[in-house]
Protein backbone atom coordinates (compact mmCIF):
# COMPACT_ATOMS: atom_id res chain seq x y z
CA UNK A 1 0.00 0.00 0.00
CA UNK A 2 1.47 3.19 -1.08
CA UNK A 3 0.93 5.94 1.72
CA UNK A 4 -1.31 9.13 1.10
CA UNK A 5 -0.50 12.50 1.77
CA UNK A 6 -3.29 12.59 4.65
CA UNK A 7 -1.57 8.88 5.79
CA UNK A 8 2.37 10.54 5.60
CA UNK A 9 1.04 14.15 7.37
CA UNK A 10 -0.20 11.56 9.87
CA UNK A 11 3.26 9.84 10.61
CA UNK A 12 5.41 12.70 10.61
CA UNK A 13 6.78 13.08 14.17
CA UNK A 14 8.92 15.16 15.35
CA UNK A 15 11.71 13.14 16.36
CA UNK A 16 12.59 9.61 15.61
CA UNK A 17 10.43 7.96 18.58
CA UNK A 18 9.04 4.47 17.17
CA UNK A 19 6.91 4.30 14.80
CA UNK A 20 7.28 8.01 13.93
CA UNK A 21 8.20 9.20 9.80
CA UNK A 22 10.62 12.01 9.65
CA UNK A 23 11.32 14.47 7.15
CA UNK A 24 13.05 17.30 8.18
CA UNK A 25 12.78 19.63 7.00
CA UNK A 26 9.40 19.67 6.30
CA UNK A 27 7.59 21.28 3.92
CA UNK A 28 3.77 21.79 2.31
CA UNK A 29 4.83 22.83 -0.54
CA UNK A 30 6.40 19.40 -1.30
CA UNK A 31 4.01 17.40 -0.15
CA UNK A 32 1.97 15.58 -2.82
CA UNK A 33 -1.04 13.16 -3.31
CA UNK A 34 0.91 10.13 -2.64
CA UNK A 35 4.66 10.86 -2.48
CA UNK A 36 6.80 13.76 -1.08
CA UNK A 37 8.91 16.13 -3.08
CA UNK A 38 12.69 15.87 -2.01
CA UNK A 39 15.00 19.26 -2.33
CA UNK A 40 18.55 19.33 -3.06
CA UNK A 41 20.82 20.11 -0.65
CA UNK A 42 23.24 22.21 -2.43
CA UNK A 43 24.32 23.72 -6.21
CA UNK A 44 25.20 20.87 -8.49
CA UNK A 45 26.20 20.75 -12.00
CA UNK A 46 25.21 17.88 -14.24
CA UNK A 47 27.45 16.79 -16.82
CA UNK A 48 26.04 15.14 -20.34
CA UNK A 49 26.95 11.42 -19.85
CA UNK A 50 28.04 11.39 -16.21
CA UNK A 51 26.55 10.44 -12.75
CA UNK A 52 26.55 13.04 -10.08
CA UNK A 53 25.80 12.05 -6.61
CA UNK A 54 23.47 14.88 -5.33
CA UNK A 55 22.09 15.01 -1.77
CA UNK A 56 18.94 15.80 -0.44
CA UNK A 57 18.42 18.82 1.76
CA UNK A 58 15.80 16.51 3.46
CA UNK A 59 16.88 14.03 6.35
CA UNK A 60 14.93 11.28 6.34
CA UNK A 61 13.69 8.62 9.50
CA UNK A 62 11.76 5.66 8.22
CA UNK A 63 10.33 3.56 10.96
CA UNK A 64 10.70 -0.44 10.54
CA UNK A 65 6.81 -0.29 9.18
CA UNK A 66 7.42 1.84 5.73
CA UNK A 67 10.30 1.32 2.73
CA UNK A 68 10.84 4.00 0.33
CA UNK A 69 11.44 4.31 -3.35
CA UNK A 70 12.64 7.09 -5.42
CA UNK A 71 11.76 8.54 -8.92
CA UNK A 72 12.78 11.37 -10.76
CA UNK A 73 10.59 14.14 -11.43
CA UNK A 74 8.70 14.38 -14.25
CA UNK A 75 10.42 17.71 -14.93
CA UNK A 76 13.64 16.54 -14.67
CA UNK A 77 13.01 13.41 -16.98
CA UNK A 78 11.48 15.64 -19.57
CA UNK A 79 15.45 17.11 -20.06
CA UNK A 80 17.02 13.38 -19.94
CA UNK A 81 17.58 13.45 -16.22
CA UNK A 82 17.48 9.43 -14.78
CA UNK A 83 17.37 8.69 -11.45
CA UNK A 84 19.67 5.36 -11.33
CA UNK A 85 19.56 4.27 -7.63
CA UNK A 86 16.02 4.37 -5.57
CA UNK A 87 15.15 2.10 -2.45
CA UNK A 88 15.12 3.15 0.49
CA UNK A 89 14.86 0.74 3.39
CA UNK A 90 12.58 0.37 6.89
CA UNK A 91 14.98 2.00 9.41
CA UNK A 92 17.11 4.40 7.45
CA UNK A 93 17.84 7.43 8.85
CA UNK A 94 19.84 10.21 7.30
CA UNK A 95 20.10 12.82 4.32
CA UNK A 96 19.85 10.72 0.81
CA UNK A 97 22.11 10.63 -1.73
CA UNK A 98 20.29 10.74 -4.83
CA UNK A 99 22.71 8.93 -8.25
CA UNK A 100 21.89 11.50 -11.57
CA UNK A 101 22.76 10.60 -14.96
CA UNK A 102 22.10 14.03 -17.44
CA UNK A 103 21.58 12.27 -21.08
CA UNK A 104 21.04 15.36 -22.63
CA UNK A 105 23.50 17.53 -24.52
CA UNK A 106 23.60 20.34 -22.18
CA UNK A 107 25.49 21.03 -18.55
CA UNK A 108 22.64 21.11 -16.24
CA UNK A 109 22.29 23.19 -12.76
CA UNK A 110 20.56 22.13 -9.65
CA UNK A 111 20.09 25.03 -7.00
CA UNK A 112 20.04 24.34 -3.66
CA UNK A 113 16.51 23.70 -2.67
CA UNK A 114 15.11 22.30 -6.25
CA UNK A 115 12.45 19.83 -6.46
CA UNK A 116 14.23 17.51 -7.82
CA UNK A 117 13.00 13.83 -7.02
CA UNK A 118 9.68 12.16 -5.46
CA UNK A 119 10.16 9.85 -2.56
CA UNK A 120 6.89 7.66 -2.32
CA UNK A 121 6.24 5.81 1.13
CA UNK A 122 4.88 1.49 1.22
CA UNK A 123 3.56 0.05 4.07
CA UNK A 124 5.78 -2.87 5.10
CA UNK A 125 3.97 -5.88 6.77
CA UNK A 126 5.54 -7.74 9.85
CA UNK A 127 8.25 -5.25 10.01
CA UNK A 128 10.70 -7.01 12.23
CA UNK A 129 13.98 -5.50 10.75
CA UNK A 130 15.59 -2.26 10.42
CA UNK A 131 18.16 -0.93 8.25
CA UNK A 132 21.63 -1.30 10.13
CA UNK A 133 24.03 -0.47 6.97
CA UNK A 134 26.98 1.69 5.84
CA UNK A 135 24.70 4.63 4.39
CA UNK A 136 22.80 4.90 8.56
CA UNK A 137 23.19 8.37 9.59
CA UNK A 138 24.22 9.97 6.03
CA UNK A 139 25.17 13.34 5.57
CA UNK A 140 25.88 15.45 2.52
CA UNK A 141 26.93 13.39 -0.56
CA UNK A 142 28.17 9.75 0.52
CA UNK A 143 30.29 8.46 -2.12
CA UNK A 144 29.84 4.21 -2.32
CA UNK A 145 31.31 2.27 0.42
C-alpha cells in the first residue's frame, strides 16, 4: 500500500520515537497526493553522460513499518535526467544521496533547494527488521562504500 498524503502528514513526528516518519525539513509545498517532493541540498552541476551524486536537503527517519522508493521528477526526466539508484529501506535514517545521470547535450544546474526527485512511502507488513548499513546516519553526498 502506497501511503497518502493525509496517511504521511499523519506519521510525521517530530523526532525519531518508534513508529514516527521524519522528514526534516518539512515542507507543504512538497508534499503531494501520494509521495513527497525531495529538495537538493546544495548547487550541483550535471554533466552530459556522467553520474553526479546529489544530496537531499531533506533528512529522512523511516520507521521499521514503511520502505521507500525514489523517482525522478517528471520535470527533470522531460530534459534526460534518470534517477539510477532508488530504495530506500525500513529503518534508514539520514540525508539521501540521490545517483543522476544528465543524457542530454547540455550542462545542467541544480540550485540548492530544487524539487528535484519524489520519494513515495509502502507500508511494510511484519516489520521485524531495520536498516543497520553503511549509508545509517548519512550526511551530505556519501560516495559508495
Amino acid at each position: 500500500m502506497i501511503l497518502s498524503a493525509s496517511e504521511i502528514r499523519r506519521r510525521i513526528g517530530p523526532d525519531s520515537r518508534e513508529g514516527f516518519l521524519v522528514i526534516d525539513p518539512y515542507s507543504e509545498e512538497c508534499q503531494q497526493p501520494a509521495s513527497y517532493d525531495l529538495r537538493v541540498g546544495g548547487d550541483f552541476i550535471l554533466p552530459p553522460a556522467v553520474c553526479t551524486l546529489v544530496n537531499t536537503l531533506e533528512r529522512v527517519e523511516l520507521p521499521r513499518d514503511i520502505a521507500a522508493t525514489l523517482r525522478c521528477r517528471s520535470t527533470f526526466g522531460r530534459m534526460g535526467v534518470i534517477l539510477t539508484a532508488g530504495f530506500v529501506d525500513p529503518g534508514f535514517r539520514g540525508q539521501l544521496t540521490l545517483c543522476l545521470v544528465n543524457m542530454g547535450r547540455e550542462h545542467l544546474t541544480l540550485r540548492k533547494n530544487e524539487r528535484v526527485a519524489q520519494i513515495i512511502f509502502f507500508q511494510v507488513t511484519d516489520g521485524e527488521k531495520g536498516y543497520d548499513g553503511r549509508y545509517q546516519d548519512s550526511m551530505g553526498v556519501i560516495q559508495a562504500r
